[in-house]
Protein backbone atom coordinates (compact mmCIF):
# COMPACT_ATOMS: atom_id res chain seq x y z
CA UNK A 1 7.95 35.65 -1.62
CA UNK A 2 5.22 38.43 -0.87
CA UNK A 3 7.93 40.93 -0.17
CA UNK A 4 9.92 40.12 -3.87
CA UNK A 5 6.12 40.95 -5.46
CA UNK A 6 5.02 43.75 -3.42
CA UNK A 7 8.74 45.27 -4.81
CA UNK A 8 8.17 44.25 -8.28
CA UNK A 9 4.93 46.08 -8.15
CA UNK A 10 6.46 49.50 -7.02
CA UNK A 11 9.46 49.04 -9.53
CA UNK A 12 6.41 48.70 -11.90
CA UNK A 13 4.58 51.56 -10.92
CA UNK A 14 7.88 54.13 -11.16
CA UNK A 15 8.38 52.58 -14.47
CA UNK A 16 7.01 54.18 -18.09
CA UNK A 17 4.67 51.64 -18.69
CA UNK A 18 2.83 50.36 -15.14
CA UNK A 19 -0.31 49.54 -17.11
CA UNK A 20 1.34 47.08 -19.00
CA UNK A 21 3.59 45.83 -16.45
CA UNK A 22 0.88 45.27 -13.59
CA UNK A 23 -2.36 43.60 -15.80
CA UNK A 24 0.71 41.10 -17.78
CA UNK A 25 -0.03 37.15 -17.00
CA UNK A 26 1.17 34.30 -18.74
CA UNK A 27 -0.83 31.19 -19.04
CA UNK A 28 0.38 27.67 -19.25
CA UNK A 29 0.63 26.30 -23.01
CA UNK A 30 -2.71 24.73 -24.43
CA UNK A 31 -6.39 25.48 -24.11
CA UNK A 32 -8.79 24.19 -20.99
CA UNK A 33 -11.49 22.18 -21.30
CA UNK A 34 -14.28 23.68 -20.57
CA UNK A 35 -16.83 22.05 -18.33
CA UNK A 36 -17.57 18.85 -20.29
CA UNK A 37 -16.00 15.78 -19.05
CA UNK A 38 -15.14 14.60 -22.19
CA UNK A 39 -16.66 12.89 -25.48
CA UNK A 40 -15.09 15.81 -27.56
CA UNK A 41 -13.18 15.71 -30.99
CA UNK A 42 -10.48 16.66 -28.71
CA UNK A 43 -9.98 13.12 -26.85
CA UNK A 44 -9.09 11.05 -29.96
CA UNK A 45 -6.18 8.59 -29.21
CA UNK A 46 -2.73 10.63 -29.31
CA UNK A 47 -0.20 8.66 -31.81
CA UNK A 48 2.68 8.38 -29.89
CA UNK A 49 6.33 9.62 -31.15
CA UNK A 50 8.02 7.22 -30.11
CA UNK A 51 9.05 4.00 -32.58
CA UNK A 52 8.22 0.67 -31.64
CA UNK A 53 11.56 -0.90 -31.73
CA UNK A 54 12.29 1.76 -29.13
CA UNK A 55 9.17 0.80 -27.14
CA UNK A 56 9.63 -2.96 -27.47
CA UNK A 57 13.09 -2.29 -26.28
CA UNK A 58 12.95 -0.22 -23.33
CA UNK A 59 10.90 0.40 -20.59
CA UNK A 60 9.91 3.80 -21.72
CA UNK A 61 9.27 6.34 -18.16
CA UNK A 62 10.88 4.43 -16.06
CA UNK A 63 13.91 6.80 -15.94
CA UNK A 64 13.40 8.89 -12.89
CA UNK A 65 17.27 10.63 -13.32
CA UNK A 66 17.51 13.79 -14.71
CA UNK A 67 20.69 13.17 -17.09
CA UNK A 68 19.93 9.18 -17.03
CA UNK A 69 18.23 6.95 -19.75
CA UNK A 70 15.08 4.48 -19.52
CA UNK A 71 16.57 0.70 -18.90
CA UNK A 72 16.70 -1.97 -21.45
CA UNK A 73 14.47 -4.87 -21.36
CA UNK A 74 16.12 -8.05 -20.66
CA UNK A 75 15.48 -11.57 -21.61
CA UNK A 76 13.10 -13.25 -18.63
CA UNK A 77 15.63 -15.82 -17.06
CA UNK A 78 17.35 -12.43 -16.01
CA UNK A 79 14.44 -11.30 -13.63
CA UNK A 80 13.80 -13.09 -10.56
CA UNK A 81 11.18 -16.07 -10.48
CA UNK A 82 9.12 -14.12 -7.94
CA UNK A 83 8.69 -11.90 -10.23
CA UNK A 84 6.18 -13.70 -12.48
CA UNK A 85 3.82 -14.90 -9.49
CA UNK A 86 3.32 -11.19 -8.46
CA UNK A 87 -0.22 -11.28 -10.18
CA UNK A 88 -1.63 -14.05 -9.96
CA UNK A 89 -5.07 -15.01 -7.86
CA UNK A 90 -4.85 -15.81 -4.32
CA UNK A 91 -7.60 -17.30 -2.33
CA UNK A 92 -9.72 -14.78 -0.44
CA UNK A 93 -10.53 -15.12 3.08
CA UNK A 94 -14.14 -16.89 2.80
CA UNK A 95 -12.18 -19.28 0.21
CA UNK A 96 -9.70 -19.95 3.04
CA UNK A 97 -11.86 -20.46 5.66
CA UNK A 98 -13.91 -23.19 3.90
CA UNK A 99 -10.65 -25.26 3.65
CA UNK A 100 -9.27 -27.24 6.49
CA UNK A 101 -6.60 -25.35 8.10
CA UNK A 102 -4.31 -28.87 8.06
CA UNK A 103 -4.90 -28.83 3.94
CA UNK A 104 -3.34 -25.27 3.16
CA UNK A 105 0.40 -24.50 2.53
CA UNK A 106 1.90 -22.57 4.73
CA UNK A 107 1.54 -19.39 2.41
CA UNK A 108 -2.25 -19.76 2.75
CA UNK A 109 -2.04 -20.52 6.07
CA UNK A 110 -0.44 -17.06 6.89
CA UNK A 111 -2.81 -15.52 4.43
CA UNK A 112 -5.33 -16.77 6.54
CA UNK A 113 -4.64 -15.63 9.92
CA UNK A 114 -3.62 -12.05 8.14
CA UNK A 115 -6.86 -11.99 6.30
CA UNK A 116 -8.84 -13.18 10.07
CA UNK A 117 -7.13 -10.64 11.92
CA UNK A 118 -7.84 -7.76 9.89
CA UNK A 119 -11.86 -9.09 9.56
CA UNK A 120 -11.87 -9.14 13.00
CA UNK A 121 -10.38 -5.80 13.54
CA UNK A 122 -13.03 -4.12 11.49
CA UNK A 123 -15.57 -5.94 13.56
CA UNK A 124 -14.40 -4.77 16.31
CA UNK A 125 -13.69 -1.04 15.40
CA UNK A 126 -17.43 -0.65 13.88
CA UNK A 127 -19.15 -2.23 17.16
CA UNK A 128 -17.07 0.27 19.23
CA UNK A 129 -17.99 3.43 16.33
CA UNK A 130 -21.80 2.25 17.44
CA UNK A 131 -21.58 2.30 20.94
């Protein structure tokens, strides 16, 4: 990569115009903000071009082919039922351990000893850092 430069650069020199040749940059498209971190007339909300039977039909981005397209939403009994517990609240660790450990489904039960192991881990790893 050096080598291809340092040769453009003596092509450039022999050449008529080595002025022009060597001091030429381009610049990516667009201006740089400068210094402020925002607030400016600048960051108003960008309208999108896309339609919105186009966005309530596809998942728009989601294509990561080059020649490819983005996927069609389906209708929900078509995506898996695991799919719509993915976000929802699960009990955290000092939740857990207030519950008797013969109560909890087995899902919180492995939570728990997941959620104990790691505590203890980090207990252990900062006594040692002290020491």
């Amino acid at each position: 990569m050096a080598l291809n430069h340092v040769r453009s650069l003596k092509i450039a020199m022999n050449s008529m115009e080595p002025m022009r040749m060597i001091g030429s940059r381009t610049y990516a498209a667009g201006k740089a903000k400068k210094g402020s971190k925002g607030g400016g007339a600048s960051d108003a909300p960008k309208v999108s071009s896309l339609s919105k039977e186009i966005k309530a039909t596809t998942v728009v981005g989601a294509n990561i082919l080059k020649e490819g397209t983005d996927p069609k939403i389906r209708p929900d009994s078509e995506y898996p039922d695991w799919l719509w517990h993915l976000l929802d609240k699960r009990a955290a660790l000092s939740e857990l351990q207030r519950k008797e450990a013969e109560d909890l489904p087995i899902e919180d039960l492995k939570r728990y000893v997941k959620l104990d192991n790691r505590a203890r881990i980090k207990e252990n790893n900062s006594v040692r850092a002290k020491n």
